[in-house]
N, C-alpha and C. Protein backbone atom coordinates (compact mmCIF):
# COMPACT_ATOMS: atom_id res chain seq x y z
N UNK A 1 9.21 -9.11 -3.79
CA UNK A 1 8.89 -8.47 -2.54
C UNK A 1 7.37 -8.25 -2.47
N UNK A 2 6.79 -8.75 -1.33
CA UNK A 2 5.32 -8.57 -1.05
C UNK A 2 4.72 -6.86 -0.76
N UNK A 3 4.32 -6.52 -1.14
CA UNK A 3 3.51 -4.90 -0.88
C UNK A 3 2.49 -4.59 -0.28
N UNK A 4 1.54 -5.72 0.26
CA UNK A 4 0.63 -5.87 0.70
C UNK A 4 0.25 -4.64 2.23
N UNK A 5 1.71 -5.04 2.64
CA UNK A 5 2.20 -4.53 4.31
C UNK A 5 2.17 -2.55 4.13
N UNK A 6 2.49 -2.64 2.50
CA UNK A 6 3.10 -1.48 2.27
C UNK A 6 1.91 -0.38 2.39
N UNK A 7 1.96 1.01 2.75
CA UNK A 7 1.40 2.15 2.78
C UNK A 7 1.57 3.16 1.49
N UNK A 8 0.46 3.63 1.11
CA UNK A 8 0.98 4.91 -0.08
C UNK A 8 0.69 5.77 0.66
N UNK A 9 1.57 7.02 0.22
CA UNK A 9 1.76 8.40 0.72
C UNK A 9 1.95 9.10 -0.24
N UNK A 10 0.42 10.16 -0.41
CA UNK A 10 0.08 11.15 -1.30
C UNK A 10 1.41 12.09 -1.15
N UNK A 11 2.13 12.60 -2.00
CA UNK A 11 2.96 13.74 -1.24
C UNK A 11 2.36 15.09 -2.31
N UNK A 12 2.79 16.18 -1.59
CA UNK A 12 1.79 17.04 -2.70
C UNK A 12 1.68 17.62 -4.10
N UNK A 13 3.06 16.72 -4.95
CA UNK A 13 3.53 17.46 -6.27
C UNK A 13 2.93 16.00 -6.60
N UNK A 14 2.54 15.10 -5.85
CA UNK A 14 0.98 13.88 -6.47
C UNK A 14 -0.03 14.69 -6.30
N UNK A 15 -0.31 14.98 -5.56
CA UNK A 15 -2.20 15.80 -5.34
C UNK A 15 -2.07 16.98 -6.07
N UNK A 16 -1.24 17.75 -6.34
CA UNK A 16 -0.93 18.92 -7.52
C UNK A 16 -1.50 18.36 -9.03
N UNK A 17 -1.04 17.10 -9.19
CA UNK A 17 -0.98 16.53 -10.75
C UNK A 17 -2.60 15.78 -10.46
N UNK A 18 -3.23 15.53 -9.42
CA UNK A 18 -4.14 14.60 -10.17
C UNK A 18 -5.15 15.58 -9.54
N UNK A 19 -5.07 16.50 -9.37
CA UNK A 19 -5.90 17.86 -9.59
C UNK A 19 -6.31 18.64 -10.67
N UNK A 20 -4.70 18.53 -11.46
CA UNK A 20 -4.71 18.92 -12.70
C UNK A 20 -5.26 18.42 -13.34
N UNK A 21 -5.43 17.33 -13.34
CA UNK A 21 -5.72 15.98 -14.42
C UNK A 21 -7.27 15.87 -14.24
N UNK A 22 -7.85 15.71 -13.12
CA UNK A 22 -9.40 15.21 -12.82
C UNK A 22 -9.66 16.78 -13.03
N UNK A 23 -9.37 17.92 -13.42
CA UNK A 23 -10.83 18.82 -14.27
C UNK A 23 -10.88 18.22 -15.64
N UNK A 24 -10.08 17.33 -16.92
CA UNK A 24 -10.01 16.50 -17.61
C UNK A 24 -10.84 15.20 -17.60
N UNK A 25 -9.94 14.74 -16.86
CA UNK A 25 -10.59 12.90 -16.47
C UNK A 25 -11.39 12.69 -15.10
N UNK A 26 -12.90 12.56 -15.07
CA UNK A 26 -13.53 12.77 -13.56
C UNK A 26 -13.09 11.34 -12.99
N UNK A 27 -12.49 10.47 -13.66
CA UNK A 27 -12.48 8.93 -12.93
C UNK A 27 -11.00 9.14 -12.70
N UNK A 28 -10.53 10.05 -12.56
CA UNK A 28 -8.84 9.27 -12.29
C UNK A 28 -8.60 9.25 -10.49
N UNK A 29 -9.92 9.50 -9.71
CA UNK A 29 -9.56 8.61 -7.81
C UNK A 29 -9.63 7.38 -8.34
N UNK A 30 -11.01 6.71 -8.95
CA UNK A 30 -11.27 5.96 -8.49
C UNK A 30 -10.05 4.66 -9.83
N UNK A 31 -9.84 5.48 -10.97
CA UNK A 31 -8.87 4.72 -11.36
C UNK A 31 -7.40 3.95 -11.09
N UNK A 32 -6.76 5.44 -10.29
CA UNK A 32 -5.86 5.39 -9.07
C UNK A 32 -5.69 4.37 -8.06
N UNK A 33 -7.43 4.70 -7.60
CA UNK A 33 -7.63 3.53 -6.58
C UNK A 33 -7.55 1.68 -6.40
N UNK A 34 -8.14 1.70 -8.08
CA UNK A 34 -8.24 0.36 -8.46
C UNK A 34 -6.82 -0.29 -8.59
N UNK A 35 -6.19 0.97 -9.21
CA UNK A 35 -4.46 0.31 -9.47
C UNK A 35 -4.35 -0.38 -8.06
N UNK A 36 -4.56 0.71 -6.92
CA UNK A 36 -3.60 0.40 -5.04
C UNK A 36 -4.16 -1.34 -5.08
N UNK A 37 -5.45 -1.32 -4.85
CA UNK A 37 -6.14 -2.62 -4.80
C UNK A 37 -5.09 -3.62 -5.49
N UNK A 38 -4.85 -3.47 -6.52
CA UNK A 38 -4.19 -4.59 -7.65
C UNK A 38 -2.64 -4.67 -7.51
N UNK A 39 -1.95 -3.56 -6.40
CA UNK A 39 -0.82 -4.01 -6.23
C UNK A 39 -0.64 -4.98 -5.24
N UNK A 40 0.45 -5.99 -5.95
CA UNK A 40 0.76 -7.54 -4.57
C UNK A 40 2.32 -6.76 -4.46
N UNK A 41 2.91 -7.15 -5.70
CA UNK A 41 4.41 -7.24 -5.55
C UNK A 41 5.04 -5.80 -6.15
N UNK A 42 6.32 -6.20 -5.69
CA UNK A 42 6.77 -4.86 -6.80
C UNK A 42 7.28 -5.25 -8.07
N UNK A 43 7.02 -6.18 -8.61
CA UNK A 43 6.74 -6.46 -10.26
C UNK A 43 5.60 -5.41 -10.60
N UNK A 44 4.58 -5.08 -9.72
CA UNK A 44 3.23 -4.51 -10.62
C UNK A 44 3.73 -3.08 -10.11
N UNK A 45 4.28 -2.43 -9.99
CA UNK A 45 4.91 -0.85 -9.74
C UNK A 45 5.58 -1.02 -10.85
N UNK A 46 5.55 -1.52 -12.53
CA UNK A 46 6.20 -1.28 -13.56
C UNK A 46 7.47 -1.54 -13.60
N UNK A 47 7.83 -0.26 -14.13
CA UNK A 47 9.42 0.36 -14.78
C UNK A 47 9.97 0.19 -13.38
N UNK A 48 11.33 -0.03 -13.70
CA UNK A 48 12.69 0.80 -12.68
C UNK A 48 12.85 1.94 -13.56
N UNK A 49 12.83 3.34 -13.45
CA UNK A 49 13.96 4.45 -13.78
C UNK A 49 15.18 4.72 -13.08
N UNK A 50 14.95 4.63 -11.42
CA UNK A 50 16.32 4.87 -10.79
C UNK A 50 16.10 3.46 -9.69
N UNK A 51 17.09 4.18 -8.51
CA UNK A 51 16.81 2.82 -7.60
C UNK A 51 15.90 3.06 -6.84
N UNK A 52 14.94 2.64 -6.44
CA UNK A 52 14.07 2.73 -5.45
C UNK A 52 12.51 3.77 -6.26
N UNK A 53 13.15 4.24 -7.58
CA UNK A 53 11.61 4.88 -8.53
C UNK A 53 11.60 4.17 -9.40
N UNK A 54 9.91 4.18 -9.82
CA UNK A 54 9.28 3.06 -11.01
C UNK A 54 7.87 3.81 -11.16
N UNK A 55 7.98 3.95 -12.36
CA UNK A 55 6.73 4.22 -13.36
C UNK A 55 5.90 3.26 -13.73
N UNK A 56 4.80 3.42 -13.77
CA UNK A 56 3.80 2.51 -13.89
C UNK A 56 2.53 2.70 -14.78
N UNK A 57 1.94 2.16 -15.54
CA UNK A 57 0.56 2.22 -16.66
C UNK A 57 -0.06 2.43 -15.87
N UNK A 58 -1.46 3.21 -15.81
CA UNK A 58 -2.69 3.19 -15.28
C UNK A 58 -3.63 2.93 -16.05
N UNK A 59 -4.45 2.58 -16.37
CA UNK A 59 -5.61 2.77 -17.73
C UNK A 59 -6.66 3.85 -16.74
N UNK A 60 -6.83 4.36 -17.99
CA UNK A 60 -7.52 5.65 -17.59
C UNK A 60 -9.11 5.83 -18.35
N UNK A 61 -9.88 5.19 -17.05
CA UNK A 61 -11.44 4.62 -17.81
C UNK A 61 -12.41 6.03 -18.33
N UNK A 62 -11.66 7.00 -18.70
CA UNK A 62 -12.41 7.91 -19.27
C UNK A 62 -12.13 8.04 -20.65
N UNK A 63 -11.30 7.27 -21.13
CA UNK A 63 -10.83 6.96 -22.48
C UNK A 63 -11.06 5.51 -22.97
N UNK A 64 -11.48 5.22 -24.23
CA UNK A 64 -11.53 4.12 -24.69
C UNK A 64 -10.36 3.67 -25.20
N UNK A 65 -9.31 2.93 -24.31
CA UNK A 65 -8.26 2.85 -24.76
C UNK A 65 -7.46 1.90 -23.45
N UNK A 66 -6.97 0.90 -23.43
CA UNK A 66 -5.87 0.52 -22.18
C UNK A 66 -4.84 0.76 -21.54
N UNK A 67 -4.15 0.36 -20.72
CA UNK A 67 -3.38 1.00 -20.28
C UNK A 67 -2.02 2.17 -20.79
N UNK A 68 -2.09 1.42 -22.26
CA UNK A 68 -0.59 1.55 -22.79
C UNK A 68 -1.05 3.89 -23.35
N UNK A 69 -2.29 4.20 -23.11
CA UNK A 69 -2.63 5.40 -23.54
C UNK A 69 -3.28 6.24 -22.33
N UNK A 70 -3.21 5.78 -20.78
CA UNK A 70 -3.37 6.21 -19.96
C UNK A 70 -2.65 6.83 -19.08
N UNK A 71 -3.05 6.72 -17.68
CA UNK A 71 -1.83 7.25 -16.86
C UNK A 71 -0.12 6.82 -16.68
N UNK A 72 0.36 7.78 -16.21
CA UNK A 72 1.89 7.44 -15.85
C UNK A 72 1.68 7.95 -14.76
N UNK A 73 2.36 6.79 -13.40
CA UNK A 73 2.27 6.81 -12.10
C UNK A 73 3.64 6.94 -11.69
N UNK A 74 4.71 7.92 -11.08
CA UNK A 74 6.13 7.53 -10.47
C UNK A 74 5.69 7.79 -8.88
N UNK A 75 6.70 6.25 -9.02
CA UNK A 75 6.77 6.08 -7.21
C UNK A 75 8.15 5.81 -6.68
N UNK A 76 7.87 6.33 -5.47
CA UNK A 76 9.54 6.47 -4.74
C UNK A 76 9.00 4.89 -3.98
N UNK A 77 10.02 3.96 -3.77
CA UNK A 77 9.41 2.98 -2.43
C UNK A 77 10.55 3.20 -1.47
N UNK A 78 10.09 3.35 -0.29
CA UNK A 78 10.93 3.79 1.07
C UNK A 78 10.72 2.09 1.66
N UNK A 79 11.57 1.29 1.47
CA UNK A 79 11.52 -0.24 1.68
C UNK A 79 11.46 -0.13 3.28
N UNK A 80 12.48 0.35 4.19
CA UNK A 80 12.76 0.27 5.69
C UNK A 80 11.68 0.99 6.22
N UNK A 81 10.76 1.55 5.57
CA UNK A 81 9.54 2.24 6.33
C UNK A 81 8.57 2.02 6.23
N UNK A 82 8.11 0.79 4.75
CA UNK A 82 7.21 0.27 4.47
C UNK A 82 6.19 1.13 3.58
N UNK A 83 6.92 1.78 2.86
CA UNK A 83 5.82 2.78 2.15
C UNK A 83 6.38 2.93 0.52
N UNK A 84 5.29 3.63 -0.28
CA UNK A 84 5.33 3.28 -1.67
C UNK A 84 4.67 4.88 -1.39
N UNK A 85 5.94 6.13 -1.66
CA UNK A 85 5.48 7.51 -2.13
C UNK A 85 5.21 7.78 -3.26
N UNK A 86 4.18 8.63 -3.39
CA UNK A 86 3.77 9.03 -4.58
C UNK A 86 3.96 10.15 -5.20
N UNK A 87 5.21 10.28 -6.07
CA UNK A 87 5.42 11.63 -6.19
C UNK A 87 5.27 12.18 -7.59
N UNK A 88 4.01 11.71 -8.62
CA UNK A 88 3.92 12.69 -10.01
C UNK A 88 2.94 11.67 -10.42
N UNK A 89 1.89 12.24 -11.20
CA UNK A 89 1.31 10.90 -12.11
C UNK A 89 0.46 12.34 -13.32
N UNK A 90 0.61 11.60 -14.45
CA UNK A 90 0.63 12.31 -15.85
C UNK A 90 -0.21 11.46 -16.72
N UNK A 91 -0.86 11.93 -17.69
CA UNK A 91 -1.41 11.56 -18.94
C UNK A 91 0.03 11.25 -20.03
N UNK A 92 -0.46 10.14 -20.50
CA UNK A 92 0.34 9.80 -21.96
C UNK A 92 0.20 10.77 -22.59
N UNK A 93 -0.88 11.09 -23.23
CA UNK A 93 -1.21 12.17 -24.26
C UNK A 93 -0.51 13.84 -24.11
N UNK A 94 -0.30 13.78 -22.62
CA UNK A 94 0.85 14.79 -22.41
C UNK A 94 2.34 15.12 -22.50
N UNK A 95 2.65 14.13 -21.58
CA UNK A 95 3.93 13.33 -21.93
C UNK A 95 4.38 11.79 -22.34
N UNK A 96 5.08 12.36 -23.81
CA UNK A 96 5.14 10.66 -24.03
C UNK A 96 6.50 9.93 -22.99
N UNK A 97 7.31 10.61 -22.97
CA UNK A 97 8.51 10.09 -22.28
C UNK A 97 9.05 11.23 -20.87
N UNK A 98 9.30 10.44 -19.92
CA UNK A 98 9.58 11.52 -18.82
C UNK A 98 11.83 11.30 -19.06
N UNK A 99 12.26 12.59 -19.42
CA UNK A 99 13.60 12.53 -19.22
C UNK A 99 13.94 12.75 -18.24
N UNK A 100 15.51 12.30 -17.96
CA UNK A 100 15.98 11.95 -16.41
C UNK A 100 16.42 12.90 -15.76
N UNK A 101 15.96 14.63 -16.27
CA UNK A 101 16.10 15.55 -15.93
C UNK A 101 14.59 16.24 -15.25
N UNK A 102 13.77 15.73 -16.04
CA UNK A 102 12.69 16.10 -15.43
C UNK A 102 12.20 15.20 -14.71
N UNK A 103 12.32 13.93 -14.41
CA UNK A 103 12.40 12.57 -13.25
C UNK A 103 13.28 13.70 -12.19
N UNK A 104 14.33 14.31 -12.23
CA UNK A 104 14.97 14.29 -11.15
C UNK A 104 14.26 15.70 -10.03
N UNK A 105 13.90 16.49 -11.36
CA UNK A 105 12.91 17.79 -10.92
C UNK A 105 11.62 17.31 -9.97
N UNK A 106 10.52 16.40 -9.93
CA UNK A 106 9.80 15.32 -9.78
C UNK A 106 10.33 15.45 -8.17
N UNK A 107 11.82 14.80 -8.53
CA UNK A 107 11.86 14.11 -7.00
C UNK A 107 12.46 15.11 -6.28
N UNK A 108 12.78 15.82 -6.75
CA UNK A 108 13.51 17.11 -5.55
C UNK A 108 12.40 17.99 -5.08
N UNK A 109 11.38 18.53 -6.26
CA UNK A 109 10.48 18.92 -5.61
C UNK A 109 9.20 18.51 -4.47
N UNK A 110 8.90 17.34 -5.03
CA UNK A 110 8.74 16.16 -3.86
C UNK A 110 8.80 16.41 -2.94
N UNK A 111 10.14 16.14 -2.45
CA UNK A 111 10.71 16.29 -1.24
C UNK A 111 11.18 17.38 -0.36
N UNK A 112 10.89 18.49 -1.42
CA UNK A 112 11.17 19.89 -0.56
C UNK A 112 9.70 20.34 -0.47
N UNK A 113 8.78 19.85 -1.04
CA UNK A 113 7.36 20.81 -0.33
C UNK A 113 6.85 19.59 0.58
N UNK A 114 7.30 18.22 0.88
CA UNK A 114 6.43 17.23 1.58
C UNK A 114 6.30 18.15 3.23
């Protein structure tokens, strides 16, 4: 599937986390940013965790290190509306693994403060 067409939508438990994160890392807009640029398909939105969410590497250029020790990006994709929501993005070094309890916390809260 092409993504090109597609829109991201900050929702605010995303702008919560990369608030948190950039008094830490001052490059994580423009790291963020570089990812949007570099998405074509939804092969490059990573992981599947559920249907329609996928986690994704970021490399995080305030560390000497690649992707595999940088950001974690989860995205909702709303296919019939053309959009790729953004609802959490985290440091490795924080969390190594997101469980499917706190994935589900993620998306409920999401969607009750959007």
């Amino acid at each position: 599937m092409n993504l090109k067409r597609f829109e991201f939508i900050e929702l605010p438990t995303y702008l919560k986390s990369v608030k948190k994160l950039k008094k830490r890392f001052k490059n994580i807009n423009s790291d963020v940013d570089s990812f949007f640029k570099e998405v074509n398909h939804i092969d490059d939105l990573g992981i599947k965790l559920h249907e329609n969410i996928y986690k994704v590497r970021i490399k995080n250029s305030n560390k000497q290190a690649g992707k595999s020790s940088g950001y974690r990006l989860i995205t909702y994709i709303k296919i019939s509306e053309n959009k790729i929501n953004l609802l959490y993005i985290y440091d490795k070094s924080d969390l190594t693994n997101i469980s499917d309890k706190e994935l589900d916390r993620i998306v409920i809260d999401s969607y009750q403060n959007a």
